[in-house]
N, C-alpha and C. Protein backbone atom coordinates (compact mmCIF):
# COMPACT_ATOMS: atom_id res chain seq x y z
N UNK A 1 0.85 -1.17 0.00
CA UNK A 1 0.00 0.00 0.00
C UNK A 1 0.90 1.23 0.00
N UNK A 2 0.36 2.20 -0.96
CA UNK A 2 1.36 3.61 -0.30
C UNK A 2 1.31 4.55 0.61
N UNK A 3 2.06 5.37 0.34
CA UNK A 3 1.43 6.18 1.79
C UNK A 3 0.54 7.66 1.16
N UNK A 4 0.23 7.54 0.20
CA UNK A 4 -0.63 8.43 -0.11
C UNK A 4 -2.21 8.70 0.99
N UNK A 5 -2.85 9.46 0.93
CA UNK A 5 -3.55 9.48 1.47
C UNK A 5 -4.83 8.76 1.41
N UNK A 6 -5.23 8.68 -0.25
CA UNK A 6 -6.17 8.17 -0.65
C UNK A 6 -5.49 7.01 -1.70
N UNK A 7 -5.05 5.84 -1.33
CA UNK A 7 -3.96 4.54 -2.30
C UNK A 7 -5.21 4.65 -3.27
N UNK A 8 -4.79 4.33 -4.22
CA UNK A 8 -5.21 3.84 -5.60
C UNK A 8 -6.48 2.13 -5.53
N UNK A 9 -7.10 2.27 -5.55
CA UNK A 9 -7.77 1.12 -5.40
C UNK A 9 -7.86 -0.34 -6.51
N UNK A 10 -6.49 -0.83 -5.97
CA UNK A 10 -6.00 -1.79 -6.90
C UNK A 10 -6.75 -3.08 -6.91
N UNK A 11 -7.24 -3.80 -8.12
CA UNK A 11 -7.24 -4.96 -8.24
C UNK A 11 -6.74 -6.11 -6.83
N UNK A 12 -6.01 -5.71 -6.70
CA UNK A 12 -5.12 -6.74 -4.89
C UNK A 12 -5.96 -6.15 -4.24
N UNK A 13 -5.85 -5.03 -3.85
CA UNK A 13 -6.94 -4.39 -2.66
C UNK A 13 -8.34 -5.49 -2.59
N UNK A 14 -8.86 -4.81 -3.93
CA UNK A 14 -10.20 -5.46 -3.90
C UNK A 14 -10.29 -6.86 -3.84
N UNK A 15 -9.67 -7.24 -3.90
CA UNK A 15 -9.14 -8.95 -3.89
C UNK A 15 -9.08 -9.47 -2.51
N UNK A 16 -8.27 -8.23 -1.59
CA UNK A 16 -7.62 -8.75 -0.49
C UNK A 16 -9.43 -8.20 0.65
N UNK A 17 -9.54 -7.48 0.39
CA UNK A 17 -11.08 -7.15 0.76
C UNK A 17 -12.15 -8.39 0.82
N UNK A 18 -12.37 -8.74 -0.56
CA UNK A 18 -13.34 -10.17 -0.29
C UNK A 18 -12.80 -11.20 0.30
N UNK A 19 -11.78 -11.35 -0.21
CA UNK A 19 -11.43 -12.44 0.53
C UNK A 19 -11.30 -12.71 2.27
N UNK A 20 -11.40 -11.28 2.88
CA UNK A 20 -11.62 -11.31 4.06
C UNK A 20 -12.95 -11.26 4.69
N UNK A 21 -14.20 -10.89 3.86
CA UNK A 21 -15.45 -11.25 3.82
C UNK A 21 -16.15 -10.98 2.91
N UNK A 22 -16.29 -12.50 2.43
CA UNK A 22 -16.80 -12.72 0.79
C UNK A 22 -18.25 -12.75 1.10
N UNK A 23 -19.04 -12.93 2.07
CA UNK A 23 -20.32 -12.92 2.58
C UNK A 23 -20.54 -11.87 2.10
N UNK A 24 -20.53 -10.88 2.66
CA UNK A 24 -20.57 -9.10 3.00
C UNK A 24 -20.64 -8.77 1.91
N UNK A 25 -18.90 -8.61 1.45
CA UNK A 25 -19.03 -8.55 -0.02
C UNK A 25 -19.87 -8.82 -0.86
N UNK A 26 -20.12 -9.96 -1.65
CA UNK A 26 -21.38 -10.37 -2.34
C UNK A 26 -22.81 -9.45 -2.09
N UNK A 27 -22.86 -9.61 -0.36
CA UNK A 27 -24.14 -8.26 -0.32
C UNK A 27 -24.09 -7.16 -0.60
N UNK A 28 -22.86 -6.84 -0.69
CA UNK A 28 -22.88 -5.31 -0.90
C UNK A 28 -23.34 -5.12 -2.78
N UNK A 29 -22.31 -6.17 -3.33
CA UNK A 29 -22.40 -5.78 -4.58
C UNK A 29 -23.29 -6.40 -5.27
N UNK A 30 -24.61 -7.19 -4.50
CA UNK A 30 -25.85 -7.88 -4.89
C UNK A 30 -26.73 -6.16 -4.98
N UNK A 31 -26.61 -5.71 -3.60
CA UNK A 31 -27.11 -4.19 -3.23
C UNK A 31 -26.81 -3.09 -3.98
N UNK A 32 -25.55 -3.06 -4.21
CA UNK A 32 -25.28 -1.87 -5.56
C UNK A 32 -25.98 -2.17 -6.79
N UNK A 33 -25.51 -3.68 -7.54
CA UNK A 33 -26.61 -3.70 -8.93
C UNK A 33 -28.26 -3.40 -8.77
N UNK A 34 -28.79 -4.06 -8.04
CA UNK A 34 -30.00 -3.36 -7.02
C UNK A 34 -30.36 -2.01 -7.26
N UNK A 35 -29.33 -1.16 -6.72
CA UNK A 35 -29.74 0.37 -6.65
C UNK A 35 -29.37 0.98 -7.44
N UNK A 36 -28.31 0.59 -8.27
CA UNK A 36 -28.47 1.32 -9.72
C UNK A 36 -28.97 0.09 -10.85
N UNK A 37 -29.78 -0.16 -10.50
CA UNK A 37 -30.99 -0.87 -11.80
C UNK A 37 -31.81 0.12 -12.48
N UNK A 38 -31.99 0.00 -13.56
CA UNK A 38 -33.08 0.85 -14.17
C UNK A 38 -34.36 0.25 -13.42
N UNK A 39 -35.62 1.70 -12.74
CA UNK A 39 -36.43 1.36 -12.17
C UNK A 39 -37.35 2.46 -12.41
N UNK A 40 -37.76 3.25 -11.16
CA UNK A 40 -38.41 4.39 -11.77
C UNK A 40 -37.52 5.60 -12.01
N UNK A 41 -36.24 5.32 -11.47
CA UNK A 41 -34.86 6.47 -12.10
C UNK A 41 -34.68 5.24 -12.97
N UNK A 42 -34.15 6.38 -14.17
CA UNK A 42 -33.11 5.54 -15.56
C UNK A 42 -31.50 5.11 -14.77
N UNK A 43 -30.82 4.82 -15.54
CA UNK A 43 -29.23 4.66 -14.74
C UNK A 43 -28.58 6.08 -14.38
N UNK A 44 -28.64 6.86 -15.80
CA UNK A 44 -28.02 8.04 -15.63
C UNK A 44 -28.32 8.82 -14.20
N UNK A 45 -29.82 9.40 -14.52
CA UNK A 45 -30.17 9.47 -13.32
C UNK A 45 -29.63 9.88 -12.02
N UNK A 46 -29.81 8.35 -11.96
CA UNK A 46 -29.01 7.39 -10.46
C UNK A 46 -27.70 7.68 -10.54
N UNK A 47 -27.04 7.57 -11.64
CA UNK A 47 -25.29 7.79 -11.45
C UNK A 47 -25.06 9.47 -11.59
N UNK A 48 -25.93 10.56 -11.58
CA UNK A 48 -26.51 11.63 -11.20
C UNK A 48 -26.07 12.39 -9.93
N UNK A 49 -27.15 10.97 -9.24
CA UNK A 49 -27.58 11.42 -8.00
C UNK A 49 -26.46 10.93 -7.36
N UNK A 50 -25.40 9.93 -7.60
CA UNK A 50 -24.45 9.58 -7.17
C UNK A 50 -23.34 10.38 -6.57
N UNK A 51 -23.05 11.33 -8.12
CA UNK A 51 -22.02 12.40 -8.51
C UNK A 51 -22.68 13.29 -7.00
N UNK A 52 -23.11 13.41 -7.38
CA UNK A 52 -23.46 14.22 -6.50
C UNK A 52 -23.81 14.62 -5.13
N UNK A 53 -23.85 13.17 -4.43
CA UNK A 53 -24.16 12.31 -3.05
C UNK A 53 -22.28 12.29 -2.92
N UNK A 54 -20.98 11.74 -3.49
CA UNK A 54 -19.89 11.64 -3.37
C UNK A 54 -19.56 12.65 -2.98
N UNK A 55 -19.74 13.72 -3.92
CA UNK A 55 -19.27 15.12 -3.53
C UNK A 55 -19.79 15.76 -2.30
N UNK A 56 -20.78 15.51 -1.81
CA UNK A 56 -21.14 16.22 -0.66
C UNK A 56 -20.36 14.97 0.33
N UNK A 57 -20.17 13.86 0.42
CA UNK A 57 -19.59 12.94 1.22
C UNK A 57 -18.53 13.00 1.12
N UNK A 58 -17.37 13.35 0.11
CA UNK A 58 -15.97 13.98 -0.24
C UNK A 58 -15.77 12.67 -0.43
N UNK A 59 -16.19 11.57 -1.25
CA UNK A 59 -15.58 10.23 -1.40
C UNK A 59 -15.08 10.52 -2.47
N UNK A 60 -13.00 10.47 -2.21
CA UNK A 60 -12.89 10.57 -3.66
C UNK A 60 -12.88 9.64 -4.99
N UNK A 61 -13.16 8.14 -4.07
CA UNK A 61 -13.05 6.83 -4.49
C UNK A 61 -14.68 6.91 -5.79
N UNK A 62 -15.71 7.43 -4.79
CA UNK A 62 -17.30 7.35 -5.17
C UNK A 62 -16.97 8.91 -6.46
N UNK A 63 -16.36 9.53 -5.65
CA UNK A 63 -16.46 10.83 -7.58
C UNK A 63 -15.90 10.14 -8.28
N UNK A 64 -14.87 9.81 -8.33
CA UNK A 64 -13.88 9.20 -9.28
C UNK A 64 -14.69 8.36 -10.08
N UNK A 65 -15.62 6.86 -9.55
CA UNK A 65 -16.14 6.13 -9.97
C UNK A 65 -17.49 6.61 -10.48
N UNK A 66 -18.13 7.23 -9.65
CA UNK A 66 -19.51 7.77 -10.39
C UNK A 66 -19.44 8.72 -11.12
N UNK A 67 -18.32 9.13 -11.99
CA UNK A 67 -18.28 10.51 -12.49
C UNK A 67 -17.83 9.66 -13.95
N UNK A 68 -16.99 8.36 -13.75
CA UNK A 68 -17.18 7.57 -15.02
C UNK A 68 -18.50 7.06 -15.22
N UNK A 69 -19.13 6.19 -14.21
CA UNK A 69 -20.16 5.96 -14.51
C UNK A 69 -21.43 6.79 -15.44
N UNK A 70 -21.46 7.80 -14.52
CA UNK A 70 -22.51 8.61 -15.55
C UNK A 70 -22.14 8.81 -16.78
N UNK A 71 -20.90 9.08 -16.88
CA UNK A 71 -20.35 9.28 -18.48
C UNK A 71 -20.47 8.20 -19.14
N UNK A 72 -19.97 6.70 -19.11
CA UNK A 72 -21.09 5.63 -19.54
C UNK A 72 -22.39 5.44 -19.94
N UNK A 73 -23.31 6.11 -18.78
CA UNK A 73 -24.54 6.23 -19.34
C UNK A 73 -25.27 7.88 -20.01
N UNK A 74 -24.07 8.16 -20.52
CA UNK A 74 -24.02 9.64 -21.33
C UNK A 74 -24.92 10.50 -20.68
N UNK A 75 -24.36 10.53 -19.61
CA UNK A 75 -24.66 11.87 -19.14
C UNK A 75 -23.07 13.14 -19.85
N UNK A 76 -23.94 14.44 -20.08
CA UNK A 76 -23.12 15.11 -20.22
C UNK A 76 -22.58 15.83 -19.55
N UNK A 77 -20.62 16.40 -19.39
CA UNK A 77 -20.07 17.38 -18.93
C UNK A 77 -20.85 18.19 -18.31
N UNK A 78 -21.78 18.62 -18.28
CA UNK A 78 -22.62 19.83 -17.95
C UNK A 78 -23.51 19.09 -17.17
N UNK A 79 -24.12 18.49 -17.17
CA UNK A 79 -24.98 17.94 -16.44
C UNK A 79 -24.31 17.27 -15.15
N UNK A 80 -23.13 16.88 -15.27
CA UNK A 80 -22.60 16.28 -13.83
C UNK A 80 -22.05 17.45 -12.96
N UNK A 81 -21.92 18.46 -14.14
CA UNK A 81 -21.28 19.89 -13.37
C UNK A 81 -22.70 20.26 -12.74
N UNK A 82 -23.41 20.29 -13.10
CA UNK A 82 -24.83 20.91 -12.39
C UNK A 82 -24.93 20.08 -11.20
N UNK A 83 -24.91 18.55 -11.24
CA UNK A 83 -25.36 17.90 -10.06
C UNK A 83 -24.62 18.21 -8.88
N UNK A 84 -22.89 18.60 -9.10
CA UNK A 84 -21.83 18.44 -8.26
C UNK A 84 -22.32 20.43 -7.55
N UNK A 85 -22.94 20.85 -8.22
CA UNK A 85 -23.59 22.45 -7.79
C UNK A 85 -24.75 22.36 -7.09
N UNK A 86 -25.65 20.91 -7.44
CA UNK A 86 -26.90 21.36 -6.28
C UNK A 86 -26.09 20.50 -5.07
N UNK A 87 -25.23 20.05 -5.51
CA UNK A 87 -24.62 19.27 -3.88
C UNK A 87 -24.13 20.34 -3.05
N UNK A 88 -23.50 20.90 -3.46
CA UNK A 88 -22.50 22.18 -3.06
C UNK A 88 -23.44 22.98 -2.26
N UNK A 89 -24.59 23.46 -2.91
CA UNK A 89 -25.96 24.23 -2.48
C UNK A 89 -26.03 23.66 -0.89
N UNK A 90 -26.58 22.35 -1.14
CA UNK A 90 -27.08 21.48 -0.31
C UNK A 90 -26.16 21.45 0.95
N UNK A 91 -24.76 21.29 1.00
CA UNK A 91 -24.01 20.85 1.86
C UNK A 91 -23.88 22.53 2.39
N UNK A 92 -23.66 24.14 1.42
CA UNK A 92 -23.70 24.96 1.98
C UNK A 92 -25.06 25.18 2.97
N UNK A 93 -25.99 25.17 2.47
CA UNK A 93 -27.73 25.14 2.84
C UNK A 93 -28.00 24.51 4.03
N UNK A 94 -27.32 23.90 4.07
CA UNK A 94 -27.02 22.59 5.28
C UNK A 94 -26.83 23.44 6.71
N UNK A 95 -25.06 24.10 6.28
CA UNK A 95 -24.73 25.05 7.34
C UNK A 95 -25.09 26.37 7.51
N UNK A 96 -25.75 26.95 6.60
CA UNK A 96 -26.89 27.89 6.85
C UNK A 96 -27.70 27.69 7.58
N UNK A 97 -28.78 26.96 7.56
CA UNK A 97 -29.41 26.01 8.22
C UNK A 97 -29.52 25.89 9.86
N UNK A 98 -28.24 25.18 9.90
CA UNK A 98 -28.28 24.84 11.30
C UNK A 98 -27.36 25.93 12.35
N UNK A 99 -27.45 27.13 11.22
CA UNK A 99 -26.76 28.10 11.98
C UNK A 99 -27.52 28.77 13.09
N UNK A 100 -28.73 28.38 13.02
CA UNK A 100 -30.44 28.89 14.22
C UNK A 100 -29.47 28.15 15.38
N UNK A 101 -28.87 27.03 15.49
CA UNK A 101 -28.67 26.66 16.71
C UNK A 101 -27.75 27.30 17.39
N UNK A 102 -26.18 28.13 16.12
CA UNK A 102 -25.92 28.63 17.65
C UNK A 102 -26.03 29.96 17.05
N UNK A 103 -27.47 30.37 16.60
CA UNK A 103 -27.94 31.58 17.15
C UNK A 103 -28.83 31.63 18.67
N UNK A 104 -28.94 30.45 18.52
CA UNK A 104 -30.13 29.70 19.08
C UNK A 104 -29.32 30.13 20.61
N UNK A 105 -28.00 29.29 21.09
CA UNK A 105 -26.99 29.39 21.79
C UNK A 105 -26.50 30.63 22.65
N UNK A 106 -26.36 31.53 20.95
CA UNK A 106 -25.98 32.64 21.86
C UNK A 106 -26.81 33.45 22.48
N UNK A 107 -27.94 33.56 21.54
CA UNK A 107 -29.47 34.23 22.73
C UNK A 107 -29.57 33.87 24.12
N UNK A 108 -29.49 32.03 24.36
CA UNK A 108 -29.45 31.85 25.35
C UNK A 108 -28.22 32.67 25.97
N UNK A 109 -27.33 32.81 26.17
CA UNK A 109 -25.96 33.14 26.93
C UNK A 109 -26.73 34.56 27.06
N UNK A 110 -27.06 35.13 26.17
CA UNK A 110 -26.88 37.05 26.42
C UNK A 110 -28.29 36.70 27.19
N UNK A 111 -29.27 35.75 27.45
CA UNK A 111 -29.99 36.16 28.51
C UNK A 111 -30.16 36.03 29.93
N UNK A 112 -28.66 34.96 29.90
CA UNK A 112 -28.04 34.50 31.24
C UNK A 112 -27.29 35.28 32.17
N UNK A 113 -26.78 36.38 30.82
CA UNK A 113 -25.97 37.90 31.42
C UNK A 113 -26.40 39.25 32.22
């Protein structure tokens, strides 16, 4: 392995992974074909909503991979740039958001004073 921060996810890796639980494994990747099946989302879609679920999770393993994926199922340049922008929204929106609490916080304190 290197000492990079994020190693390269080699063939051995993934190898050395199941083989330490091939149970699990299998579920997981019974569960992934599963959730990106065409259903009432198309694939793209889903590998969409992916791009865009990674990026707010900072997986750089999940951008990397879902950012080919969608391009597989032709999604375009522009369209994964849009998804990776309502994430951005979302994860800012997020801490907007929950900024009431420590407004919330400091009200309390200045009425303790």
């Amino acid at each position: 392995m290197s000492d990079l921060l994020f190693p390269t996810n080699t063939a051995a890796l993934s190898k050395r992974r199941k083989a330490l639980t091939p149970d699990t494994t299998a579920a997981f990747e019974a569960f992934t074909r599963a959730a990106f099946a065409d259903g009432a989302l198309d694939g793209k879609t889903k590998q969409l909503i992916a791009v865009a679920v990674a990026h707010a999770t900072q997986c750089p393993y999940c951008i990397k991979g879902h950012t080919k994926a969608a391009l597989r199922q032709n999604a375009t340049e522009a369209e994964i740039m849009e998804a990776i922008w309502v994430a951005s929204e979302m994860r800012a929106g997020a801490a907007y958001a929950h900024s009431v609490l420590a407004l919330d916080e400091m009200q309390k304190a200045a009425a303790r004073e």
